[in-house]
Protein backbone atom coordinates (compact mmCIF):
# COMPACT_ATOMS: atom_id res chain seq x y z
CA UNK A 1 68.73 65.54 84.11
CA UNK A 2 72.06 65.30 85.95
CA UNK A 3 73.77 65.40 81.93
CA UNK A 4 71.78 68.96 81.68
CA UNK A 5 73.16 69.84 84.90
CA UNK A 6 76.24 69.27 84.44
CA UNK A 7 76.42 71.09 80.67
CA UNK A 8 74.80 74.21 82.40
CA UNK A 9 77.78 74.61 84.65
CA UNK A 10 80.36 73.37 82.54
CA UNK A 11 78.89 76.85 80.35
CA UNK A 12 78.82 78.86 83.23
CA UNK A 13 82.40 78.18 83.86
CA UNK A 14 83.13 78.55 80.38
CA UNK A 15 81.34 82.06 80.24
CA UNK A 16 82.75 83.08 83.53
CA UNK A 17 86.81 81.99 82.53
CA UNK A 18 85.68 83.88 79.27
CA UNK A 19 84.66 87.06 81.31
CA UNK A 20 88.02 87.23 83.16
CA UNK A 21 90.22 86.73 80.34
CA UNK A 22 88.31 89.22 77.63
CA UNK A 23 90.08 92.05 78.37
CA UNK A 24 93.50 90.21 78.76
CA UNK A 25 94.44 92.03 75.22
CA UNK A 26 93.97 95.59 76.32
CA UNK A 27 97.72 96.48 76.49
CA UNK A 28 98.55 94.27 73.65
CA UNK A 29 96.65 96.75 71.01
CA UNK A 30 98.73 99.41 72.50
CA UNK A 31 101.86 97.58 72.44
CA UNK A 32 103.11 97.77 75.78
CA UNK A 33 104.46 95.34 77.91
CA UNK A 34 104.37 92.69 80.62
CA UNK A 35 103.51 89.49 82.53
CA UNK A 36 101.33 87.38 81.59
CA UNK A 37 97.95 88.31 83.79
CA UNK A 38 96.51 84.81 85.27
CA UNK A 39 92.50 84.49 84.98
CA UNK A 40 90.27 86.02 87.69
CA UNK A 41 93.79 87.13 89.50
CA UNK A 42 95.20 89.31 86.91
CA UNK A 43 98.96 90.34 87.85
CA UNK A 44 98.57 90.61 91.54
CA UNK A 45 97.75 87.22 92.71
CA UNK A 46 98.89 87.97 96.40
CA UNK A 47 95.75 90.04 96.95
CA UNK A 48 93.72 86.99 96.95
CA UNK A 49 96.49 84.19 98.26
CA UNK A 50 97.50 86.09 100.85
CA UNK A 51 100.87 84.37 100.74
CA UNK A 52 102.88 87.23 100.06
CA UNK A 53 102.57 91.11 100.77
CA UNK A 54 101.38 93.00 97.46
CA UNK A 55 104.48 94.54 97.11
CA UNK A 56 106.32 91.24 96.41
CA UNK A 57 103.82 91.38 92.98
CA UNK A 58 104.83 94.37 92.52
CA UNK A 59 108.75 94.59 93.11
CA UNK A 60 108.98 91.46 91.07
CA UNK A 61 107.23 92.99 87.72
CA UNK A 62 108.85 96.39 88.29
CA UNK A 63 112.43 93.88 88.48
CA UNK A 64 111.53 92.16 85.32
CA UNK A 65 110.83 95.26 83.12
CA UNK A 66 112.36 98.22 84.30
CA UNK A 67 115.94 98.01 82.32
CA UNK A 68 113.49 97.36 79.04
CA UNK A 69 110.42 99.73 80.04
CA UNK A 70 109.25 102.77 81.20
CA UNK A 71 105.98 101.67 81.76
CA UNK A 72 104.37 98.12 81.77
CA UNK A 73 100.52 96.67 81.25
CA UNK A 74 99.62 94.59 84.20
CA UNK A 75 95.73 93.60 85.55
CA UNK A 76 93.16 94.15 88.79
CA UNK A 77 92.09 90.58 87.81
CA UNK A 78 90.23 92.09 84.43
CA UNK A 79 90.59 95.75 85.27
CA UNK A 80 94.22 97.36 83.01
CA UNK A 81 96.23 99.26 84.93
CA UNK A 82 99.57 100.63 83.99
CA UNK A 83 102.83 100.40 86.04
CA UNK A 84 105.85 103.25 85.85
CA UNK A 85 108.71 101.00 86.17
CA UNK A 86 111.62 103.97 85.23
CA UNK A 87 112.10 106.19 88.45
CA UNK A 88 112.77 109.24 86.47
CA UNK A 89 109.37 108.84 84.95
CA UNK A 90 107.26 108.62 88.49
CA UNK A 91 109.18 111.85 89.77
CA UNK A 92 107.41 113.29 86.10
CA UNK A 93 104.53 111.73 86.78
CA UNK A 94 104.23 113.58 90.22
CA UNK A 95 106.08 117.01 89.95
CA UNK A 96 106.09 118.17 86.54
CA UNK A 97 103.09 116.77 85.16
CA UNK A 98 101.07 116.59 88.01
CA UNK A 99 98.25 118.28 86.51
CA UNK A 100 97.71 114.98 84.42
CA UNK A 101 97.73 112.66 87.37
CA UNK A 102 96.15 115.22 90.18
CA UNK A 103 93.84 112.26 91.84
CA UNK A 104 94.61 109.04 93.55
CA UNK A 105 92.58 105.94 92.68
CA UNK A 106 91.19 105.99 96.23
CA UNK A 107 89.09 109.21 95.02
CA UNK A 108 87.65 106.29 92.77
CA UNK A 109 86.22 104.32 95.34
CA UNK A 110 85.20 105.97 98.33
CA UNK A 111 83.35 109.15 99.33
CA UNK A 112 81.64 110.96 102.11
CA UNK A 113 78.46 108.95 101.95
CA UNK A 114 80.03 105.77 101.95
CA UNK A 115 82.70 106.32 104.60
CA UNK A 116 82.91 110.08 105.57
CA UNK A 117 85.81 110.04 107.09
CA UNK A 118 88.41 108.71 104.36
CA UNK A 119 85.85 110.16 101.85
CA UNK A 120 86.73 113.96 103.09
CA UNK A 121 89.95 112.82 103.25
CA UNK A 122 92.96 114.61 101.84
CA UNK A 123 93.75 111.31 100.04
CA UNK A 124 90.47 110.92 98.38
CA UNK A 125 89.39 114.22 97.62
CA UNK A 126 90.12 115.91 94.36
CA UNK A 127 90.55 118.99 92.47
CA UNK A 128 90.00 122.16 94.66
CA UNK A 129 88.59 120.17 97.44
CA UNK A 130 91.79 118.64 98.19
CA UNK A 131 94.19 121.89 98.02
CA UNK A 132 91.59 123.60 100.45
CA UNK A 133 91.14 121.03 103.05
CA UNK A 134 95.10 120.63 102.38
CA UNK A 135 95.52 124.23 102.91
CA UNK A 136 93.62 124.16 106.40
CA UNK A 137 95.62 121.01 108.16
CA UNK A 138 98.68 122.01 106.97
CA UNK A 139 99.64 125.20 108.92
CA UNK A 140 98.09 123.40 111.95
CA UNK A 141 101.34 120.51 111.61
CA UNK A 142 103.89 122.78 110.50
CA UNK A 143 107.41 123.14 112.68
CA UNK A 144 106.50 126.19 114.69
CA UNK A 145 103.40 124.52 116.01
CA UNK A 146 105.21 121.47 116.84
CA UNK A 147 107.99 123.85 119.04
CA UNK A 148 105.30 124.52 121.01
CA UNK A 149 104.34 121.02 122.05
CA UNK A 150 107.94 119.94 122.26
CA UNK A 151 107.90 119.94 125.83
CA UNK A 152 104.96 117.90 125.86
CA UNK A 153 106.41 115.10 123.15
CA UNK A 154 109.36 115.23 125.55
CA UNK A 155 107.32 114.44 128.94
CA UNK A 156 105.70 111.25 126.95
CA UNK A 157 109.37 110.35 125.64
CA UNK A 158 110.11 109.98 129.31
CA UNK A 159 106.70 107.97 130.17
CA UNK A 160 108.22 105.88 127.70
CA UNK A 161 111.16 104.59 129.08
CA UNK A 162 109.69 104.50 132.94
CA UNK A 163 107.17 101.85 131.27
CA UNK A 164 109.85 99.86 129.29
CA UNK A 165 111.75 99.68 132.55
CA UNK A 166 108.50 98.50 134.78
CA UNK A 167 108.16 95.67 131.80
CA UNK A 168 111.71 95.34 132.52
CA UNK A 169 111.06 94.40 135.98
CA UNK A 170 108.61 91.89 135.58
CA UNK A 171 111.72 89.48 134.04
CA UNK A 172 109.49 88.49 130.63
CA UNK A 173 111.47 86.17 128.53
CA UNK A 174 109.21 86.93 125.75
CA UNK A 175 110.23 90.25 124.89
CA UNK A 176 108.46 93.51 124.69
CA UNK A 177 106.10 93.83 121.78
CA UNK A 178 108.07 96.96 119.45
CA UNK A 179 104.47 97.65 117.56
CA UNK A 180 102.34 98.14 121.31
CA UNK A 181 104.73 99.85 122.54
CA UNK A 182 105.02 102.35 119.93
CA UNK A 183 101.23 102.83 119.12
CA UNK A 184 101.02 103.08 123.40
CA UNK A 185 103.94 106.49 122.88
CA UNK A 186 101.93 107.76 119.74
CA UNK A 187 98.64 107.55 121.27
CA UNK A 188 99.57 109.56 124.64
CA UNK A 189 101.20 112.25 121.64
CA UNK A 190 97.45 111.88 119.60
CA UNK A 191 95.76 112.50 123.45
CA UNK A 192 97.95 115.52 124.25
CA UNK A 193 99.31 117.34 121.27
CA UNK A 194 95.73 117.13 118.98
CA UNK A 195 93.12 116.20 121.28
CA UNK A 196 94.71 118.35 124.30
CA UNK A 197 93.58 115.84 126.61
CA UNK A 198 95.93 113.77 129.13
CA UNK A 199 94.91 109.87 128.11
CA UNK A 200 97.89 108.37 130.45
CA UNK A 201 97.79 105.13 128.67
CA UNK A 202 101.47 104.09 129.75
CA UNK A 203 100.02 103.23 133.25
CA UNK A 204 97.25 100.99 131.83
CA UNK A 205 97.35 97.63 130.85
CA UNK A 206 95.42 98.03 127.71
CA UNK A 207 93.58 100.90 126.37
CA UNK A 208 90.69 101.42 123.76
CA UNK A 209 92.87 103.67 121.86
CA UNK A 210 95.68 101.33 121.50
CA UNK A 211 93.25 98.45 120.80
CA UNK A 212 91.74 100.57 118.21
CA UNK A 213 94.66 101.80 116.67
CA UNK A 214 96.32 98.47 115.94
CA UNK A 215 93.01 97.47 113.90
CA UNK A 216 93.35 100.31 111.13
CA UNK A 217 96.44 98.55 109.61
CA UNK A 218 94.68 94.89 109.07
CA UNK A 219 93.31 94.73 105.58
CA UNK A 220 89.97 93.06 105.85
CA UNK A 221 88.46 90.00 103.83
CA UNK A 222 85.55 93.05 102.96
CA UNK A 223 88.26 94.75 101.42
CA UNK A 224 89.49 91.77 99.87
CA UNK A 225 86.19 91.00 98.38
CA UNK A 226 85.33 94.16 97.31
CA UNK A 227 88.73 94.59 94.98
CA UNK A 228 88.13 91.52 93.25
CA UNK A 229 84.40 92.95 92.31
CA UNK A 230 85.76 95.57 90.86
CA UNK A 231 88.85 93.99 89.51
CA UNK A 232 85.89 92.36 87.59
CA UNK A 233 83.38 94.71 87.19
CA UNK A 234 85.17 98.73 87.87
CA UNK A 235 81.74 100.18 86.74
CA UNK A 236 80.92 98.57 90.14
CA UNK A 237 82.80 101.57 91.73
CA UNK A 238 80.39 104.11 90.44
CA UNK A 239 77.03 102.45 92.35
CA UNK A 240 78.73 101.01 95.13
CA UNK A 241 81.62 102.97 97.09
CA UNK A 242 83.63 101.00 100.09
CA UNK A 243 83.56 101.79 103.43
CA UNK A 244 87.58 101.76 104.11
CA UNK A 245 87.37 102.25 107.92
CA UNK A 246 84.33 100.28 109.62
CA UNK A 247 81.68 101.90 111.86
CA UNK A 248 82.95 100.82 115.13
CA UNK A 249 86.17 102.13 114.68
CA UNK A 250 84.76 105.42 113.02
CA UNK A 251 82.28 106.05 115.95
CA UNK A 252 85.70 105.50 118.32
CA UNK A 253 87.81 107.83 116.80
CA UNK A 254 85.08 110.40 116.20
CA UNK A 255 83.83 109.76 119.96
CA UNK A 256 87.41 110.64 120.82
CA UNK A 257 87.15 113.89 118.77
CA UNK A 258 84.30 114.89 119.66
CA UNK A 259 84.39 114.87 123.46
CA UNK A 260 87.85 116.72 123.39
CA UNK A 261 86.28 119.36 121.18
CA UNK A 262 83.12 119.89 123.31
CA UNK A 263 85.64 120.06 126.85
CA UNK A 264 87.56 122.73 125.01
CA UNK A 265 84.38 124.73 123.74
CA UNK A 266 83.63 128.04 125.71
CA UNK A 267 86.78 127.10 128.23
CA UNK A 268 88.45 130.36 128.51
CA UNK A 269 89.88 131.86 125.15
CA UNK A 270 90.25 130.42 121.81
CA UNK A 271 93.93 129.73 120.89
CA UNK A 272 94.64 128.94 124.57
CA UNK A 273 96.21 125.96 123.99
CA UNK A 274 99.02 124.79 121.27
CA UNK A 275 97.48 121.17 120.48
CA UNK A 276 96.27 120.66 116.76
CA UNK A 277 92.17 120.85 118.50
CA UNK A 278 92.70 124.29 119.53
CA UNK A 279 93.87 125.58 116.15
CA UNK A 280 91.23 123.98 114.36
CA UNK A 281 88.41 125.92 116.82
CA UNK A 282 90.54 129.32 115.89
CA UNK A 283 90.53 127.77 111.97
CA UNK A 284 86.29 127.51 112.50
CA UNK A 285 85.90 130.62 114.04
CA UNK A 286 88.28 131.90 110.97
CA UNK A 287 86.40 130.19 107.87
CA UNK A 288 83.38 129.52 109.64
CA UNK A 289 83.29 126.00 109.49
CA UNK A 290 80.60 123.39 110.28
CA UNK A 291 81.48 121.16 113.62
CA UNK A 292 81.56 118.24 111.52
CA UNK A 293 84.30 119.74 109.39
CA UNK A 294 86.47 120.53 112.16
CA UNK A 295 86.28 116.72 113.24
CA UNK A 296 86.93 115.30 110.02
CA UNK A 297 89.79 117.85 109.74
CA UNK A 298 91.30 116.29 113.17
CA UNK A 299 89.90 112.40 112.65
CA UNK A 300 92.45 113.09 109.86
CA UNK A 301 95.66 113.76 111.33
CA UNK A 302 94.64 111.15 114.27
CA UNK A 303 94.29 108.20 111.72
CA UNK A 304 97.22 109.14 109.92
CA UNK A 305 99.08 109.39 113.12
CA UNK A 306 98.51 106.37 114.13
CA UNK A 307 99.12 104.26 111.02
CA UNK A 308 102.06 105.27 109.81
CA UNK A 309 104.21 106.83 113.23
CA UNK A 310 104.21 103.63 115.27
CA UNK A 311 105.29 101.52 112.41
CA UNK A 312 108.19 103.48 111.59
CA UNK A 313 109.39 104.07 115.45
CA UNK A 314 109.14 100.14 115.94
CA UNK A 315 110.90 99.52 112.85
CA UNK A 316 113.93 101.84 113.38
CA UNK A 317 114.46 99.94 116.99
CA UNK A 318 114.23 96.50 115.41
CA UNK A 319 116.78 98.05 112.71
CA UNK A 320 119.12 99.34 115.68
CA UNK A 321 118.29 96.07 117.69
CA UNK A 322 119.72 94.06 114.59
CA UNK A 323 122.86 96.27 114.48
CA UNK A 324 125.27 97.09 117.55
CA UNK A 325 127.17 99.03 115.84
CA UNK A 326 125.29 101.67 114.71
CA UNK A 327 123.38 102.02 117.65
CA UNK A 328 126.12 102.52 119.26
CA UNK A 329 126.91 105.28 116.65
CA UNK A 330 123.40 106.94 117.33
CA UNK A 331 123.95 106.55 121.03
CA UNK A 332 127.05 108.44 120.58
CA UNK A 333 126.00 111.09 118.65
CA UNK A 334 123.09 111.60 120.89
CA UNK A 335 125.90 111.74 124.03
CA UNK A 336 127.86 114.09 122.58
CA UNK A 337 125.16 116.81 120.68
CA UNK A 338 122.99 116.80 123.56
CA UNK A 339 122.88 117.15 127.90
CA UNK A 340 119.79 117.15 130.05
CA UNK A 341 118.11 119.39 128.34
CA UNK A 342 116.80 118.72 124.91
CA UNK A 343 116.23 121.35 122.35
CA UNK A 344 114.09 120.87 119.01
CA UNK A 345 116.33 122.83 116.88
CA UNK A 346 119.57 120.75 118.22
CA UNK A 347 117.65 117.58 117.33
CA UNK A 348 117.17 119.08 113.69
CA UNK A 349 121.03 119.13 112.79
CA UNK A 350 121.09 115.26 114.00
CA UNK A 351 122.70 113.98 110.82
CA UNK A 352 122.29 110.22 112.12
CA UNK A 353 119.80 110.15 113.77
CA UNK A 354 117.65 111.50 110.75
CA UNK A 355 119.90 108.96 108.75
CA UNK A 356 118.62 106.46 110.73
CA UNK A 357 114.82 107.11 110.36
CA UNK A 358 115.00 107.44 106.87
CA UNK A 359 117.15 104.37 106.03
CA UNK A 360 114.64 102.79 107.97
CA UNK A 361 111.48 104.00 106.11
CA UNK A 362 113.18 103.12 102.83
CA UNK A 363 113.28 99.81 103.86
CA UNK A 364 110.16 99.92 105.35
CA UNK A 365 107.82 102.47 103.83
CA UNK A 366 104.37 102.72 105.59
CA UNK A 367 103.12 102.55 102.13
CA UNK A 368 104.81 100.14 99.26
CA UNK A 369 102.46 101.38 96.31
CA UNK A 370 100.94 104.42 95.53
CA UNK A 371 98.31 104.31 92.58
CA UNK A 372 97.44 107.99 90.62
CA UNK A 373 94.47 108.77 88.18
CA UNK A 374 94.87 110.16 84.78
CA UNK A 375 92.66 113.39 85.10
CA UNK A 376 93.75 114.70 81.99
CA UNK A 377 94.72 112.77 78.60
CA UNK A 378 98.18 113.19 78.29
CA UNK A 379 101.81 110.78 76.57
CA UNK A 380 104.06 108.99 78.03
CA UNK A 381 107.74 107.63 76.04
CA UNK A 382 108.82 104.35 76.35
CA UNK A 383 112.79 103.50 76.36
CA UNK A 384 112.09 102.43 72.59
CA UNK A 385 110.88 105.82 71.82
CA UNK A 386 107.09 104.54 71.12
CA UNK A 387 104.78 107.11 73.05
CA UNK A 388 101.26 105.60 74.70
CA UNK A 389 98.45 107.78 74.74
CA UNK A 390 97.37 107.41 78.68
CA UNK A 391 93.33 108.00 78.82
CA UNK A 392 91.62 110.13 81.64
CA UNK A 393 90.57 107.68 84.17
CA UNK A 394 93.28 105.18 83.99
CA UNK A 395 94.82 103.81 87.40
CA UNK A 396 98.40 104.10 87.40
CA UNK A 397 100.91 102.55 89.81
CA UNK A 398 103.93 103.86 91.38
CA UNK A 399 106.25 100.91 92.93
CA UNK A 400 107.45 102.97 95.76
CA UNK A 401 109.09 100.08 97.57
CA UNK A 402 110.57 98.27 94.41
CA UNK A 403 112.15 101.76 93.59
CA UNK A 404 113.19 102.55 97.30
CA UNK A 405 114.88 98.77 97.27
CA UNK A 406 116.43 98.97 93.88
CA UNK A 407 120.19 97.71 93.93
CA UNK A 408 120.36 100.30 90.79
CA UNK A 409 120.21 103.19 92.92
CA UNK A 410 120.64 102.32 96.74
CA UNK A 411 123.99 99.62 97.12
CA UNK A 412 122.68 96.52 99.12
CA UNK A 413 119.17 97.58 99.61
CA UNK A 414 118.62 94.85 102.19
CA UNK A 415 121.10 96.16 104.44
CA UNK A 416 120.34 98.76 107.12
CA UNK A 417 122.83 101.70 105.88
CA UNK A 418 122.00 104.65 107.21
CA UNK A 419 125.25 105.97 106.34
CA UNK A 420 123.73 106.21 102.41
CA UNK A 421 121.56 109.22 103.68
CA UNK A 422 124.96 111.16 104.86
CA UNK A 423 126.44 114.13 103.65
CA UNK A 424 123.52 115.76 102.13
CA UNK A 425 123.07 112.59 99.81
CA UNK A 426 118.93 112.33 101.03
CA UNK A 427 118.47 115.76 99.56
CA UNK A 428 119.95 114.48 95.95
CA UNK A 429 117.97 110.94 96.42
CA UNK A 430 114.72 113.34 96.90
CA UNK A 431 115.60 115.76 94.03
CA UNK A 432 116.12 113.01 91.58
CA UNK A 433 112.64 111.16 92.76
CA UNK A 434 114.15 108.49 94.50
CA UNK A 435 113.12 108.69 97.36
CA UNK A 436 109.56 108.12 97.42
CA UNK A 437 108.77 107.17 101.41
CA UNK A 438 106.59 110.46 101.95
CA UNK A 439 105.65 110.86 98.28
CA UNK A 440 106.98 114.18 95.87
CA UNK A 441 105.57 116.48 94.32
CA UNK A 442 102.08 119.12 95.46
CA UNK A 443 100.66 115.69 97.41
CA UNK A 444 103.66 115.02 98.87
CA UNK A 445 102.87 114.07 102.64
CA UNK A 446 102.55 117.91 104.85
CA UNK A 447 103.16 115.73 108.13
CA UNK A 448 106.22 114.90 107.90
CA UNK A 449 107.79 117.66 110.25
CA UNK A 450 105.07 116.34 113.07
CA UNK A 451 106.10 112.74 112.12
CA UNK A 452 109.34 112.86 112.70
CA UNK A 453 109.77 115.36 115.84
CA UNK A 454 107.76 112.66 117.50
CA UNK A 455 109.78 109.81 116.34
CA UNK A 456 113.29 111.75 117.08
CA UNK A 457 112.40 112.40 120.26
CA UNK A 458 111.34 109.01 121.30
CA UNK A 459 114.35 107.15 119.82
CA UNK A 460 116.38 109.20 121.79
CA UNK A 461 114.84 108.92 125.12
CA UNK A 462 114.91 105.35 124.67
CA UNK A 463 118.48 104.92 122.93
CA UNK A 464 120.47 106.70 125.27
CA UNK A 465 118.57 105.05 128.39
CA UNK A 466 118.61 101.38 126.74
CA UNK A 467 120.89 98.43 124.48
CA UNK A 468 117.98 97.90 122.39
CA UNK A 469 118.18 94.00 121.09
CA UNK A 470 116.60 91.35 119.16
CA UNK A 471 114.41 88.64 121.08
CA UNK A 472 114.76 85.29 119.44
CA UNK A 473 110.98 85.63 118.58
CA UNK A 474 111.67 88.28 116.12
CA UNK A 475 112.61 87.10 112.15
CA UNK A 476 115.61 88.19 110.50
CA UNK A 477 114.50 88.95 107.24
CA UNK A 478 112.58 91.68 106.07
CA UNK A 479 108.98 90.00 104.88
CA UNK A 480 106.35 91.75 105.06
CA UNK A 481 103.26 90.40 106.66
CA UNK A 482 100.78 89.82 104.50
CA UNK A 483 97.24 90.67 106.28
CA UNK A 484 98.27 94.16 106.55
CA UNK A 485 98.38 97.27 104.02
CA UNK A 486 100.98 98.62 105.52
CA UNK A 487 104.91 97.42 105.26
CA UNK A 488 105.12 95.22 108.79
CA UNK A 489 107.19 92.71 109.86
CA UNK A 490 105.77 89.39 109.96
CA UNK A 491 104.74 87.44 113.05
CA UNK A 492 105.75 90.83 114.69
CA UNK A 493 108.67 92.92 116.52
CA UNK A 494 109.88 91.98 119.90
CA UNK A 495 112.32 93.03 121.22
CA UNK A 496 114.79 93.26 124.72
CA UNK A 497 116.05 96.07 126.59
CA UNK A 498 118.83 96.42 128.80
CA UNK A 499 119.68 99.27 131.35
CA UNK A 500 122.70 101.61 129.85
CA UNK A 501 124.99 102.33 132.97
């Protein structure tokens, strides 16, 4: 009996090693490239470890292959994928044949029934669905809009700095947490400049929508789970779609929508106000649009708000924090461009201070990956000449991060050099495809404007009113944690301020 038992699960094993491995020769056949994928974990063994961020995996096959390949063969534990190691080739891949590669893999695993939030999102949707509900935000984020809620991104720069100073007070060895404190700054900018609603969250000691908000960057054992099914099985995707953002967070964040929206309706005239809530009602009353639409339009810009904004402000202080020097440059160029008064179109010839930001988001882009759909058959060359036919409905990865850190095209890419970004040289980076932190091409990220008037304008407040350092708590390298999707410091960003005289 135990003999029988034993042989039945020494062939189950045996069946199930079998399973993982059987489609280990996929790229073989087509002659292309790369590492060795490991049974059940395929190339990207981090996912299931959790030793190491994802885009360690990643930046160490894109290292490995990208002086002998354009493109290389890797594995979702059974699943092929294929991997655009040659930076020339991903700028291809997502101006000038964008028709090809139109859909992001996301579209692939989530939709409105499942999770109708990120399912009518901009990121999942496809074809004409995602130009029009692109078409719609869009004006609603765009620079003249935010001029008109300068004033009130500047007010919230100042509640800023009043609360780092009351921490101040208190005489905490520990430091102030970077990450809290930026989420607190974006979420009074979410309250007032897209719900229209005053949430004063600096004067509380916590606050649902901070607690919220620093849940949407964790990447959940669900999630976890649910990749390796499908890493297995992808014909999984097609009966069972994931829920990407949970159902208390959703009813939260829609709550939050929803009560703003039903304050403003039938108070005084539409287009009253200048927050991204009141355009939306004038965008209904325009295209006739359901209620639900006009909340998933907003639940959109909130989420994105507050998962990639608060990241990047507490990044660029721990960068500064690290490096005297240049925040004293930054402090001085701030000094000497601008008085009392702050204008938005002063702030938009900052040379350093933009140089800052985006040396900062190259190091640490909100996202390190970005993986495209082929939505129509198309040919790619390798650096041998041999072309691959690329079939509709393969995933295909761009190593945004590996190419963003490449010694090949940015000198010491673990150094904070904002001085790279100088001189016009960001424009030429973007133009070549090499800089990849808000994407390129038609799905290219159309927040960026809102993004970074928000982060300007708090960096400012706070550099020329602070020395911004680093509390012993803090690491000095650059890992990334690895529970989170996003690029974060791990074990965390504290940091000290002291009074400027």
């Amino acid at each position: 009996m135990i003999t029988t038992i034993l042989w039945l699960i020494c062939c189950n094993m045996t069946l199930l090693y079998m399973f993982s491995i059987w489609n280990f020769g996929y790229w073989k056949k087509r002659r292309v490239n790369g590492p060795k994928p490991r049974p059940f974990l395929g190339s990207f063994p981090s996912v299931f470890t959790q030793k190491r961020h994802i885009a360690m995996d990643i930046q160490e096959i894109y290292e490995a292959y990208k002086c002998t390949d354009n493109y290389v063969g890797i594995y979702n534990c059974r699943t092929p994928l294929l991997m655009i190691t040659d930076a020339e080739l991903i700028h291809h891949i997502l101006v000038k044949d964008f028709k090809h590669f139109h859909d992001n893999e996301i579209s692939t695993m989530a939709d409105e029934k499942s999770d109708y939030i990120y399912g009518n999102h901009p990121l999942a949707l496809t074809g004409d669905d995602w130009y029009e509900r692109r078409s719609d935000i869009k004006p609603g984020l765009a620079l003249p809009r935010m001029k008109l809620s300068f004033s009130v991104i500047s007010k919230i720069s100042h509640n800023l700095v009043e609360y780092i100073e009351k921490q101040q007070t208190y005489g905490d060895q520990e430091g102030i947490d970077a990450l809290d404190l930026s989420l607190r700054f974006i979420s009074e900018v979410v309250g007032d400049c897209i719900l229209g609603q005053r949430v004063e969250i600096f004067t509380q000691k916590t606050h649902p929508a901070v607690k919220n908000a620093k849940q949407l960057s964790k990447q959940s054992f669900i999630f976890v789970i649910y990749m390796i099914l499908v890493g297995l099985a992808p014909s999984l995707k097609k009966i069972k779609k994931f829920r990407f953002l949970s159902r208390s967070l959703e009813k939260f964040f829609i709550g939050q929508i929803r009560n703003a929206f039903k304050e403003k309706t039938g108070n005084g005239p539409i287009g009253n106000c200048n927050d991204f809530l009141s355009y939306l009602r004038q965008l209904q009353k325009k295209k006739g649009l359901r209620e639900d639409e006009v909340l998933t339009h907003a639940t959109t810009v909130l989420l994105d708000s507050y998962m990639s904004i608060p990241a990047v402000l507490a990044h660029c202080l721990l960068m500064l924090g690290r490096d005297s020097l240049r925040q004293h440059a930054l402090r001085s160029e701030i000094t000497k461009k601008l008085g009392e008064v702050i204008d938005i179109d002063v702030i938009a010839k900052m040379d350093y201070l933009d140089a800052c930001i985006y040396e900062t988001i190259r190091v640490f882009p909100p996202t390190s990956f970005m993986t495209k759909v082929c939505t129509k058959s198309t040919e790619l060359t390798n650096k041998n000449g041999q072309i691959l036919k690329i079939a509709v409905g393969t995933p295909v990865i761009l190593p945004i991060h590996a190419v963003l850190n490449d010694g090949q095209y940015y000198e010491n890419p673990t150094k904070f050099q904002p001085e790279r970004f100088l001189q016009g040289k960001l424009q030429k980076f973007r133009e070549t495809g090499l800089y990849l932190a808000f994407g390129d091409g038609p799905r290219a990220c159309f927040g960026e404007h809102f993004a970074l008037i928000q982060i300007k304008r708090a960096l400012i407040e706070v550099i020329r009113s602070y020395e911004v350092s680093i509390n012993p708590k803090t690491r000095s390298d650059n890992i990334f944690n690895p529970m989170t999707m996003l690029s974060q410091l791990n074990g965390g960003i504290w940091l000290n301020f002291k009074k400027q005289s």
